[in-house]
C-alpha atoms as a PDB file:
ATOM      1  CA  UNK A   1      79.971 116.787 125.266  1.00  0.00           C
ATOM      2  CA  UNK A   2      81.931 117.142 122.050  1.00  0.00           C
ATOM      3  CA  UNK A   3      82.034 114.891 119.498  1.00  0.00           C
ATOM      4  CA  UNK A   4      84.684 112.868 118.319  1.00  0.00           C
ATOM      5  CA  UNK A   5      84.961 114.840 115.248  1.00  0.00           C
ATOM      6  CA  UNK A   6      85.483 118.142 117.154  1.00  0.00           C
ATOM      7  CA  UNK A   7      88.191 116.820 119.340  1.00  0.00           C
ATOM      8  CA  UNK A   8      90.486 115.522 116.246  1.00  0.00           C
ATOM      9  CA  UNK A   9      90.385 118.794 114.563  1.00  0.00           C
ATOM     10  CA  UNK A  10      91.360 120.138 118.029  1.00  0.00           C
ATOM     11  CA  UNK A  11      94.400 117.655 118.278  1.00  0.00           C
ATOM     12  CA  UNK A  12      94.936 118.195 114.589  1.00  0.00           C
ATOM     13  CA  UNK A  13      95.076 122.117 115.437  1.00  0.00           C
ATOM     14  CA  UNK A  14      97.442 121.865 118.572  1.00  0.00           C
ATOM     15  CA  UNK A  15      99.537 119.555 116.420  1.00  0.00           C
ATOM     16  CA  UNK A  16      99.798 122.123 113.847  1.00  0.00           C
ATOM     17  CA  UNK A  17     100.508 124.991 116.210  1.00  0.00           C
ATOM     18  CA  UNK A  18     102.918 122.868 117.875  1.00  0.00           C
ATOM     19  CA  UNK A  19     104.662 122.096 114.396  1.00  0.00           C
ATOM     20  CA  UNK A  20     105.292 126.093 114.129  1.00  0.00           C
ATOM     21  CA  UNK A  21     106.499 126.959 117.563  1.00  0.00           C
ATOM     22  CA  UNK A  22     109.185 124.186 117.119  1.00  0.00           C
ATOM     23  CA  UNK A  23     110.297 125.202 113.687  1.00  0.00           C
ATOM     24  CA  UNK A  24     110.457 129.420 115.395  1.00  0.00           C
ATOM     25  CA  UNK A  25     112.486 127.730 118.140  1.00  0.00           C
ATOM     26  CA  UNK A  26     114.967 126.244 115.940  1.00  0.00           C
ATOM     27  CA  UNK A  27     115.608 129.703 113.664  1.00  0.00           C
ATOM     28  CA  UNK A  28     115.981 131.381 116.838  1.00  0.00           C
ATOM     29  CA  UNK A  29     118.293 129.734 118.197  1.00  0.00           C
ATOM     30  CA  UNK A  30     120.266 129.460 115.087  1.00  0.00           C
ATOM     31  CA  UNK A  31     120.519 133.275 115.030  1.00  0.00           C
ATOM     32  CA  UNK A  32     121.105 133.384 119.082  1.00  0.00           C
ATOM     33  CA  UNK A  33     124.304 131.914 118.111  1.00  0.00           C
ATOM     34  CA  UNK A  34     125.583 134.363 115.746  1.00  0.00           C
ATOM     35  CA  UNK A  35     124.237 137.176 118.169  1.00  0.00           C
ATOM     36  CA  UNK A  36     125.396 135.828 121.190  1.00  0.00           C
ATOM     37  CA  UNK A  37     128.988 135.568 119.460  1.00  0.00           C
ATOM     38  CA  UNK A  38     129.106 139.059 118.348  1.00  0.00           C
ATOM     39  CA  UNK A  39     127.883 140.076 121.926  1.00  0.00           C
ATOM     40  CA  UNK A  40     131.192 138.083 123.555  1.00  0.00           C
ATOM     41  CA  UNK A  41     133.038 139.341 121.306  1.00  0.00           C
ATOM     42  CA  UNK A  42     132.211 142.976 121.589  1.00  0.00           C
ATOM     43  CA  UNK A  43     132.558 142.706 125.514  1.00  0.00           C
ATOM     44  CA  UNK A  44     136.137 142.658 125.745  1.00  0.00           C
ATOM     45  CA  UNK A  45     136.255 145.650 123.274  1.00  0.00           C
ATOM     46  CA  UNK A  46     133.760 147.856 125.486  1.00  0.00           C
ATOM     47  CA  UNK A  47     135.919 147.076 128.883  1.00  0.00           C
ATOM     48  CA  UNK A  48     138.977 148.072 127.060  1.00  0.00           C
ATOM     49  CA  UNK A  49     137.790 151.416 125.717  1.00  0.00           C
ATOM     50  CA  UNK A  50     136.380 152.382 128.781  1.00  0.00           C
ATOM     51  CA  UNK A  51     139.605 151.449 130.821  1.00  0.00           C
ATOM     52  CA  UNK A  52     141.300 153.518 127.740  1.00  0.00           C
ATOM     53  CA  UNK A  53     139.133 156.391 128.493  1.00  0.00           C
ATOM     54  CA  UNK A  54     139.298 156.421 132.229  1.00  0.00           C
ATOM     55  CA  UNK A  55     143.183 156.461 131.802  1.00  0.00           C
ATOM     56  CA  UNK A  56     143.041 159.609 129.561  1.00  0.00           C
ATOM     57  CA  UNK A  57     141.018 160.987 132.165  1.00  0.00           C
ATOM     58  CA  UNK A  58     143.457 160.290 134.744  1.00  0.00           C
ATOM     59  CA  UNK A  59     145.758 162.129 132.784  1.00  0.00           C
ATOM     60  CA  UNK A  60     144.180 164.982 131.801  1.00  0.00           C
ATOM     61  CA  UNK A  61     143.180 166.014 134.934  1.00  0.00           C
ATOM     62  CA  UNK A  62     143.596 169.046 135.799  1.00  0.00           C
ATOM     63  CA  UNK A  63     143.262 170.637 132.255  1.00  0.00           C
ATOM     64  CA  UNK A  64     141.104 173.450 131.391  1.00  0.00           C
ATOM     65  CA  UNK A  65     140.685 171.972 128.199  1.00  0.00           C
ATOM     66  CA  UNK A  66     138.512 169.346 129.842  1.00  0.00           C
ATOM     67  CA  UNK A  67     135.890 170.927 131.566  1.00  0.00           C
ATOM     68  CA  UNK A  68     135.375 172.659 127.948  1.00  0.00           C
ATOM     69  CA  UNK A  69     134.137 169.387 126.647  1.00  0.00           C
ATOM     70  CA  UNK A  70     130.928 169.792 125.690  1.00  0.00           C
ATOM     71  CA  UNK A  71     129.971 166.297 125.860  1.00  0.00           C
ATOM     72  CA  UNK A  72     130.876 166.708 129.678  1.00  0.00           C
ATOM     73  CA  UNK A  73     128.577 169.405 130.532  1.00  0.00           C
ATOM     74  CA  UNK A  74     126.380 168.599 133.437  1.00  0.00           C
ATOM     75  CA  UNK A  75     123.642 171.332 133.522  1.00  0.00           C
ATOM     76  CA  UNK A  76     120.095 170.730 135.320  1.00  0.00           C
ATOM     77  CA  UNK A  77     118.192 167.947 134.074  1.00  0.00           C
ATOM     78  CA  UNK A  78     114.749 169.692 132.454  1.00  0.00           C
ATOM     79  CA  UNK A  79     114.752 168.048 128.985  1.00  0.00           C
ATOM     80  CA  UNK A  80     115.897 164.322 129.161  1.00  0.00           C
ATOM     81  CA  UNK A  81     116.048 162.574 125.760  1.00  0.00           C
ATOM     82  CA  UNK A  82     115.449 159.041 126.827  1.00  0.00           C
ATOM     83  CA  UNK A  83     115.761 156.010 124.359  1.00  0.00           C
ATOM     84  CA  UNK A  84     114.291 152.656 123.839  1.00  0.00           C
ATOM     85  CA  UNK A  85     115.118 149.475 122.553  1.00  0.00           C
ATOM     86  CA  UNK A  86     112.531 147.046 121.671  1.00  0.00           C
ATOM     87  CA  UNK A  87     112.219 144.106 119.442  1.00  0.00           C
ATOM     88  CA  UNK A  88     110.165 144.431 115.944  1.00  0.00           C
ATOM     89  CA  UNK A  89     108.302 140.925 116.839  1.00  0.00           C
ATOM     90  CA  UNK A  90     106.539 139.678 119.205  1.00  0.00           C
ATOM     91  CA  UNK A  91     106.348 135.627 120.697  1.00  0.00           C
ATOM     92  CA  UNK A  92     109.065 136.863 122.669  1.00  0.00           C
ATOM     93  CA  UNK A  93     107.860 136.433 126.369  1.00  0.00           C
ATOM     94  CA  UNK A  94     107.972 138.723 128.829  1.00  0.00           C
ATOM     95  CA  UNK A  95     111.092 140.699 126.513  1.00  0.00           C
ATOM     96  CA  UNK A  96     109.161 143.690 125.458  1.00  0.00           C
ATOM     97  CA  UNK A  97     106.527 143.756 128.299  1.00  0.00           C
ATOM     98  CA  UNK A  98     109.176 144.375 130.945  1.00  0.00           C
ATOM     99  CA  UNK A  99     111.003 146.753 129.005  1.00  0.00           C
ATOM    100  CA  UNK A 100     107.572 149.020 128.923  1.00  0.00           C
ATOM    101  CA  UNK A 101     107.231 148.166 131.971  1.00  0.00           C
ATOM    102  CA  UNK A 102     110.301 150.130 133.099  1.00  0.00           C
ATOM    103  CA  UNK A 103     110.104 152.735 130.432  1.00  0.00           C
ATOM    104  CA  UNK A 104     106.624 153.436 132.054  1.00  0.00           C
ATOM    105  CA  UNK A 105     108.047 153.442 135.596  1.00  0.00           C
ATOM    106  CA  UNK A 106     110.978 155.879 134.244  1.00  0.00           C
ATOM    107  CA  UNK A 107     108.105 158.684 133.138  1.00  0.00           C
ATOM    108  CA  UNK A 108     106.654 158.500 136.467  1.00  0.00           C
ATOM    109  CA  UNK A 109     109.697 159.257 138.260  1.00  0.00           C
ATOM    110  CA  UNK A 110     110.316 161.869 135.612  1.00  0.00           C
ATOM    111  CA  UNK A 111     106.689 163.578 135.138  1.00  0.00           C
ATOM    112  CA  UNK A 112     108.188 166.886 136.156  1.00  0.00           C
ATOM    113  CA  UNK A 113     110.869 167.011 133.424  1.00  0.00           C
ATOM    114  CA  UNK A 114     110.192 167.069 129.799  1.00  0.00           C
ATOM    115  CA  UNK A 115     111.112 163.750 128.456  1.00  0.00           C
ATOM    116  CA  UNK A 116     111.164 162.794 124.410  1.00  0.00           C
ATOM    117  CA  UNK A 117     111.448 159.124 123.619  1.00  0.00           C
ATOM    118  CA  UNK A 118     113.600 158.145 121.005  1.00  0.00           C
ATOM    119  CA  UNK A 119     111.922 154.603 119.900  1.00  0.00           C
ATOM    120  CA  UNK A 120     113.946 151.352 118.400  1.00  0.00           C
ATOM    121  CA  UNK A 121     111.679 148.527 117.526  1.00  0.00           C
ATOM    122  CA  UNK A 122     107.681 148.126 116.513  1.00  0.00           C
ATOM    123  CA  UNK A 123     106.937 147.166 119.923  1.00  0.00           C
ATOM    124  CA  UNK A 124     108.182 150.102 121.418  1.00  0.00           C
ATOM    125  CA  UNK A 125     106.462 152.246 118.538  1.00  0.00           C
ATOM    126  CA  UNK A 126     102.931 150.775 118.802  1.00  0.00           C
ATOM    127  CA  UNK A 127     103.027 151.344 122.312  1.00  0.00           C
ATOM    128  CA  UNK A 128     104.215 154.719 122.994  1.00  0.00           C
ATOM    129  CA  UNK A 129     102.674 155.833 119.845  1.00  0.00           C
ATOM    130  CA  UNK A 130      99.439 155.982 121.020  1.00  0.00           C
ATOM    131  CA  UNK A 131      99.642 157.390 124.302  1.00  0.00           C
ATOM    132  CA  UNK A 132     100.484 161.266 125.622  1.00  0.00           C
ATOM    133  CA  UNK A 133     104.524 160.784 125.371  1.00  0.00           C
ATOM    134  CA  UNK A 134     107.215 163.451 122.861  1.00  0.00           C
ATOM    135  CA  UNK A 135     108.402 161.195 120.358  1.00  0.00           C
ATOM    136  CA  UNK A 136     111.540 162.643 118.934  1.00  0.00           C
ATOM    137  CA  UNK A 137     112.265 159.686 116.562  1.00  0.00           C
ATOM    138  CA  UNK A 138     111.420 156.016 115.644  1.00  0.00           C
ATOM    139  CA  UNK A 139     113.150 153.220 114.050  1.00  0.00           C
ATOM    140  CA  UNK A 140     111.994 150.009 113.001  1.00  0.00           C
ATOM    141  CA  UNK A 141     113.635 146.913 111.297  1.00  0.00           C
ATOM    142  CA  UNK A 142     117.039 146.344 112.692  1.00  0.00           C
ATOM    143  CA  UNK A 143     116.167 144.548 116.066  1.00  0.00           C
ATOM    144  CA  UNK A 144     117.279 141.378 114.997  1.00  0.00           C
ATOM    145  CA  UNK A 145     120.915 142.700 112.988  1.00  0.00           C
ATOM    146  CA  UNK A 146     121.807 145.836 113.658  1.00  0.00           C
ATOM    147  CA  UNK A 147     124.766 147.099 112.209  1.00  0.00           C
ATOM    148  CA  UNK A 148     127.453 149.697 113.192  1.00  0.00           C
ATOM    149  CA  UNK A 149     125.683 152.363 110.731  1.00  0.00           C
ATOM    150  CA  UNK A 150     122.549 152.168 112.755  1.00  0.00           C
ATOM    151  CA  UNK A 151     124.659 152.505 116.111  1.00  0.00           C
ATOM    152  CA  UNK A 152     126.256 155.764 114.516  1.00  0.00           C
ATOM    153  CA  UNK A 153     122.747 157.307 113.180  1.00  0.00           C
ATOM    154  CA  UNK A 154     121.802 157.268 116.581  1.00  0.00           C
ATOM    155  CA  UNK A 155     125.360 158.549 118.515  1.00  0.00           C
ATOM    156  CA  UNK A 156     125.476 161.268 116.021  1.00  0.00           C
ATOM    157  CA  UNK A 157     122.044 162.829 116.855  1.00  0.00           C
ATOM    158  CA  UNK A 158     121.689 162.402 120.176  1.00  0.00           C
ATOM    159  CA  UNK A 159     125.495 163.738 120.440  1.00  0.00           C
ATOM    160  CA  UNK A 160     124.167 166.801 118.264  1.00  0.00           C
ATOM    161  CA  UNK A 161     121.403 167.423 120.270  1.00  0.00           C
ATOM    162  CA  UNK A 162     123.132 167.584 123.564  1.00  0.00           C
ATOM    163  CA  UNK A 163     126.143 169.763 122.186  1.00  0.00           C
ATOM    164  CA  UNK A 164     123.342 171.851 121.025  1.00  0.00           C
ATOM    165  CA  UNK A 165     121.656 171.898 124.210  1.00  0.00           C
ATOM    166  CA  UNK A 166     118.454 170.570 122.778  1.00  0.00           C
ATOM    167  CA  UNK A 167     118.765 167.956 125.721  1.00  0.00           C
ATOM    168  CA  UNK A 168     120.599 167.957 129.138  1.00  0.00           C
ATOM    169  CA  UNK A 169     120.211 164.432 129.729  1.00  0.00           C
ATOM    170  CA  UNK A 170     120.626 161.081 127.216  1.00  0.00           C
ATOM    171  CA  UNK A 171     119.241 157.376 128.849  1.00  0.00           C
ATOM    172  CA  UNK A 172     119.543 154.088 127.219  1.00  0.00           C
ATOM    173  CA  UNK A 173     116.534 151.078 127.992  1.00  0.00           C
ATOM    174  CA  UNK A 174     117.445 147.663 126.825  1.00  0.00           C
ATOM    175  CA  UNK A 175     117.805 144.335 127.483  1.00  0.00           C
ATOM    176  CA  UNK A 176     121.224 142.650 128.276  1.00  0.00           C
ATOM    177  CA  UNK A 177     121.987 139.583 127.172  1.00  0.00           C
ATOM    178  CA  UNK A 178     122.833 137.634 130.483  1.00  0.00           C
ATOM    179  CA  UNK A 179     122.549 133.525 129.582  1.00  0.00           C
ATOM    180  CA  UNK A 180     119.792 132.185 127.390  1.00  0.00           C
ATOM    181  CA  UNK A 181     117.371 131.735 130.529  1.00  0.00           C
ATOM    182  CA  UNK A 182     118.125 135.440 131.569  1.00  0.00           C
ATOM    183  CA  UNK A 183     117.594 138.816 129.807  1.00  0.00           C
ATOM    184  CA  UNK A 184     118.388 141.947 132.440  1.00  0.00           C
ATOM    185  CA  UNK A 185     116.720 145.139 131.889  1.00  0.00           C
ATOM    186  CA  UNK A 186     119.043 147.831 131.533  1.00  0.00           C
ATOM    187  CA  UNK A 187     119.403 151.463 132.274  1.00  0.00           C
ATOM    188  CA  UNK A 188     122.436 153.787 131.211  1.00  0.00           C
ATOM    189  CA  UNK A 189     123.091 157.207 131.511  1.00  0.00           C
ATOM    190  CA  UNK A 190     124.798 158.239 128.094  1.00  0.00           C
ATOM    191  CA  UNK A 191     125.619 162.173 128.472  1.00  0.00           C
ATOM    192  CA  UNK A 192     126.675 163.927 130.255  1.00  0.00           C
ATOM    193  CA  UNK A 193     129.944 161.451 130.664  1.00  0.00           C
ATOM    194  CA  UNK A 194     130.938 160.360 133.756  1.00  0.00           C
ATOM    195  CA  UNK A 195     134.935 159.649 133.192  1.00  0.00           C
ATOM    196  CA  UNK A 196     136.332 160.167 136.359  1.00  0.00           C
ATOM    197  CA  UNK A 197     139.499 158.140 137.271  1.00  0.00           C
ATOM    198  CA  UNK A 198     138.281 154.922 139.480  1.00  0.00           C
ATOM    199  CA  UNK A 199     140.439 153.259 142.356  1.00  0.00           C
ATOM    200  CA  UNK A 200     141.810 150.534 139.671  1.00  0.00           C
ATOM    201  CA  UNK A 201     146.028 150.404 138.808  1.00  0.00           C
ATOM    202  CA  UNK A 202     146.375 153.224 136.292  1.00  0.00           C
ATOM    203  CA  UNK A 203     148.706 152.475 133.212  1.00  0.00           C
ATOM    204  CA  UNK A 204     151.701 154.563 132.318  1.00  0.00           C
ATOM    205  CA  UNK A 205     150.530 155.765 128.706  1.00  0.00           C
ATOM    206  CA  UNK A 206     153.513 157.846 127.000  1.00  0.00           C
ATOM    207  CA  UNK A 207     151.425 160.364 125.354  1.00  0.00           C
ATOM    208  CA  UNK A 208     152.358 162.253 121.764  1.00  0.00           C
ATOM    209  CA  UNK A 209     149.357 164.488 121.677  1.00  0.00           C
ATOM    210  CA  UNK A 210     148.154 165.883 124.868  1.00  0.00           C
ATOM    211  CA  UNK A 211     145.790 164.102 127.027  1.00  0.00           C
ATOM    212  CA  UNK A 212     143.155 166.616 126.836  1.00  0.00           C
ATOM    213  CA  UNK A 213     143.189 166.604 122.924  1.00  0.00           C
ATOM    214  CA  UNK A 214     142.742 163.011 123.408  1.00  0.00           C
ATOM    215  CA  UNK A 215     139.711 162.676 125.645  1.00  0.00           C
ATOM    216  CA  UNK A 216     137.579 164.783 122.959  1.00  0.00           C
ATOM    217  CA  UNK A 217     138.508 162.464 120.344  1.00  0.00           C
ATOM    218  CA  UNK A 218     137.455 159.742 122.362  1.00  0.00           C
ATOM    219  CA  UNK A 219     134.198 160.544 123.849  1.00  0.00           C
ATOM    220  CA  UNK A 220     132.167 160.259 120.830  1.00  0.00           C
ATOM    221  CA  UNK A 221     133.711 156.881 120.189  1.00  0.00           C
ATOM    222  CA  UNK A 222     132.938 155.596 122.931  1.00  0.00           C
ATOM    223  CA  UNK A 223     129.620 156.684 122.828  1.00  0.00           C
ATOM    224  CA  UNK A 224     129.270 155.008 119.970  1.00  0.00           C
ATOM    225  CA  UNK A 225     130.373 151.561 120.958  1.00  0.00           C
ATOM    226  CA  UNK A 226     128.329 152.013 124.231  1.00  0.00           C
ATOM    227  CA  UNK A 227     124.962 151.793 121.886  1.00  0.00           C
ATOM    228  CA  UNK A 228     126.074 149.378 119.497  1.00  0.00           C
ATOM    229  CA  UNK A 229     126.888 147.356 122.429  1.00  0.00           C
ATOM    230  CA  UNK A 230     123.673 148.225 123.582  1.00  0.00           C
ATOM    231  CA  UNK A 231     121.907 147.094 119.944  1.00  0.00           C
ATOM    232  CA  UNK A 232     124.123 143.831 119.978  1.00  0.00           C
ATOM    233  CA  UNK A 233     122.951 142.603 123.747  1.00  0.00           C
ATOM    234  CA  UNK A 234     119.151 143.486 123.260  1.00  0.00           C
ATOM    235  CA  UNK A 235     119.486 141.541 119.563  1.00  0.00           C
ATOM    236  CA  UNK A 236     120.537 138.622 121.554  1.00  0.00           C
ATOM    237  CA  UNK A 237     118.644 139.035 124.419  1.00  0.00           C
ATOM    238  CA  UNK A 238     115.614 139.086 122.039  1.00  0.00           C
ATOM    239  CA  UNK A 239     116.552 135.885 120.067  1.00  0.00           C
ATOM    240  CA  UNK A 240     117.271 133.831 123.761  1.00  0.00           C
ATOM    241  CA  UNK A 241     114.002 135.183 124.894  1.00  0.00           C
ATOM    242  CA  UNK A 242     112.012 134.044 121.721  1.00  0.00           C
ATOM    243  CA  UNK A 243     113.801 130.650 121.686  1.00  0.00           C
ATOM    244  CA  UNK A 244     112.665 129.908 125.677  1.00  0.00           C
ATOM    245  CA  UNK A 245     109.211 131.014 124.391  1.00  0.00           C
ATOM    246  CA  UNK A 246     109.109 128.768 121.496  1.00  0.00           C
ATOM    247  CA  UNK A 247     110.127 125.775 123.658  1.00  0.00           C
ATOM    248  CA  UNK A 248     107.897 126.339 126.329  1.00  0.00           C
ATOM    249  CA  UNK A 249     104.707 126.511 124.132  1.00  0.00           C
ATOM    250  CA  UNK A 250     105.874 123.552 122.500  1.00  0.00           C
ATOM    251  CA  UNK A 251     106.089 121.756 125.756  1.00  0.00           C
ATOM    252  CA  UNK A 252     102.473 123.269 126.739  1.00  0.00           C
ATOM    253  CA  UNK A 253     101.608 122.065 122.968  1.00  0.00           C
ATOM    254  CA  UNK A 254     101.944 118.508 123.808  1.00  0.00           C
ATOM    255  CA  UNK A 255     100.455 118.486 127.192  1.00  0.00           C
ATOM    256  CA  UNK A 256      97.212 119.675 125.414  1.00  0.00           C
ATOM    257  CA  UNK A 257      97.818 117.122 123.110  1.00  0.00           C
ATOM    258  CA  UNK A 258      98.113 114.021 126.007  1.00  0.00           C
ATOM    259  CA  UNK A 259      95.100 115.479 127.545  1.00  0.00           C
ATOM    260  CA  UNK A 260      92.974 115.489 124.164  1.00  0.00           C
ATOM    261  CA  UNK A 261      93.871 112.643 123.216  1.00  0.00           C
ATOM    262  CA  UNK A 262      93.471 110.819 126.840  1.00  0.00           C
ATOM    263  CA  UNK A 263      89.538 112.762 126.923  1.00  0.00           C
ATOM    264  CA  UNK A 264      89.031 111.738 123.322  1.00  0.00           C
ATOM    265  CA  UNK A 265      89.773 107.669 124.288  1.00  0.00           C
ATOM    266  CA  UNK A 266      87.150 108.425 127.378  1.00  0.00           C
ATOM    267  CA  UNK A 267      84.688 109.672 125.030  1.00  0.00           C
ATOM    268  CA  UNK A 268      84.897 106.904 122.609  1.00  0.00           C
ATOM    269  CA  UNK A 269      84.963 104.213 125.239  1.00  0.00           C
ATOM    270  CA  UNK A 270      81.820 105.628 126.553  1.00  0.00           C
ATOM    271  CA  UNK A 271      80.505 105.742 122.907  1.00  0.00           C
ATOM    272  CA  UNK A 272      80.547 102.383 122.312  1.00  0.00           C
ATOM    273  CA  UNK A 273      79.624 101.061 125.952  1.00  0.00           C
ATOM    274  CA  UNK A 274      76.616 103.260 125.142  1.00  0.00           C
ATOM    275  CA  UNK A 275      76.019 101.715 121.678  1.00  0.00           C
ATOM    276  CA  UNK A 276      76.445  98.127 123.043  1.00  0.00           C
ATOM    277  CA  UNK A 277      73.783  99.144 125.831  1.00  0.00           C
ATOM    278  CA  UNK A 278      71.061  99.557 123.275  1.00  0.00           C
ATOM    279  CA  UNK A 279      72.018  96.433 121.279  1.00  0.00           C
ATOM    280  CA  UNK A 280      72.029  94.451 124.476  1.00  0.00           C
ATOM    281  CA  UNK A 281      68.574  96.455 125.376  1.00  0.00           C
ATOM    282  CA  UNK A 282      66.845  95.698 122.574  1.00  0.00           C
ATOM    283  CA  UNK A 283      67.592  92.254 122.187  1.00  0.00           C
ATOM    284  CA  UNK A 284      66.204  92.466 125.376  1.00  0.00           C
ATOM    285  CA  UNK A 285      62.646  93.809 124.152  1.00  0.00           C
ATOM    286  CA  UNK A 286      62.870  91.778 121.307  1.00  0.00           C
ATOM    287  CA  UNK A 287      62.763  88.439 123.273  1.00  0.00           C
END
């Protein structure tokens, strides 16, 4: 049985412990706000430009010009440049785990194709690092605020290496930001573009350039927002996850500390019922 000693530096350490996952709970949530309000606003922005693009493609239909594109090539998928977005911390819950998770699952359903893994975040790094994978590239430091200069690093090269024909295929793993209880695992299929017209009302555009001209101006763009979107929903999704973390193991903190502190009242009752045992015992032998 421990002594009372032990168990009060055990209370004292949960108390401690508990002291630091509320103070990590309260800076994460101060920066979920500003991340979840760049995510809402970025939203409408993303639906717009794709309903922009669609339209373009509606129009320029038809084109020669078009099929040209060489961001709209769709050749056989044998080299697939596949990148991943992680967070640079951990105390995060399941966040990065289920990311690997499915980054895992995705080279197993590709083991036939030559895949190179284009890693965003330490997690990511230290994981892949070690194991038989092509890294083509890793970046570390911006989970938590990435900016539009890191979203363009990335569009430009991975936009090079497909016009090149380095790559036939470009996917995106991340988490989306959902609610602060819910962080969905994404995966999205960059290049080649997919920009055919949908069954939505078309708008009338009155075009001054023509359409075609258009459309190449405005798939690398779009790429572009489509992975700082990307950067902006896992940067939320990563403080959300860390501030449920954080709460729960304070929570768990102070149900170790009720139980502690309920076995170290046991263990002092039965303390002094033992001491007042051998008083009363040898009065006993005394008389």
């Amino acid at each position: 049985m421990p002594s009372l000693i032990d168990i009060r530096r055990r209370i004292r350490s949960v108390k401690n412990t508990q002291q630091i996952t509320k103070a990590m709970k309260m800076v994460a949530t101060a920066r979920l706000r500003r991340a979840q309000e760049r995510v809402i606003n970025a939203r409408p922005y993303s639906r717009m430009a794709g309903e922009i693009l669609r339209n373009v493609a509606a129009a320029a239909a038809g084109d020669e010009r078009v099929g040209e594109n060489p961001l709209l090539a769709v050749r056989e998928e044998k080299r697939i440049q596949f990148i991943l977005i992680t967070s640079d911390r951990g105390l995060a819950g399941g966040f990065n785990s289920n990311l690997i998770k499915a980054a895992q699952q995705f080279l197993t359903e590709h083991a036939g194709q030559e895949v190179q893994m284009e890693l965003y975040g330490r997690k990511a790094r230290d994981f892949f690092i070690r194991r038989p994978v092509k890294v083509s590239g890793e970046i570390t430091g911006i989970s938590q605020a990435p900016t539009l200069a890191d979203a363009k690093a990335l569009a430009d090269k991975i936009t090079d290496r497909f016009k090149n024909e380095e790559v036939d295929a470009v996917y995106l793993l991340y988490n989306e930001f959902k609610s602060v209880l819910t962080q969905k695992v994404t995966l999205k299929k960059l290049l080649p573009m997919a920009v055919q017209a949908d069954d939505a009302p078309q708008r009338d555009y009155i075009f001054e350039q023509p359409p075609a001209e258009m459309l190449g101006r405005l798939l690398p763009n779009y790429i572009l927002l489509q992975i700082l979107e990307a950067f902006l929903e896992s940067a939320a999704a990563e403080h959300a996850a860390r501030m449920t973390a954080m709460d729960a193991a304070s929570t768990n903190a102070n149900d170790v500390i009720n139980k502690l502190t309920l076995y170290m009242n046991r263990v002092r009752q039965a303390s002094i019922t033992r001491e007042i045992i051998e008083v009363v015992s040898g009065a006993s032998a005394l008389e």
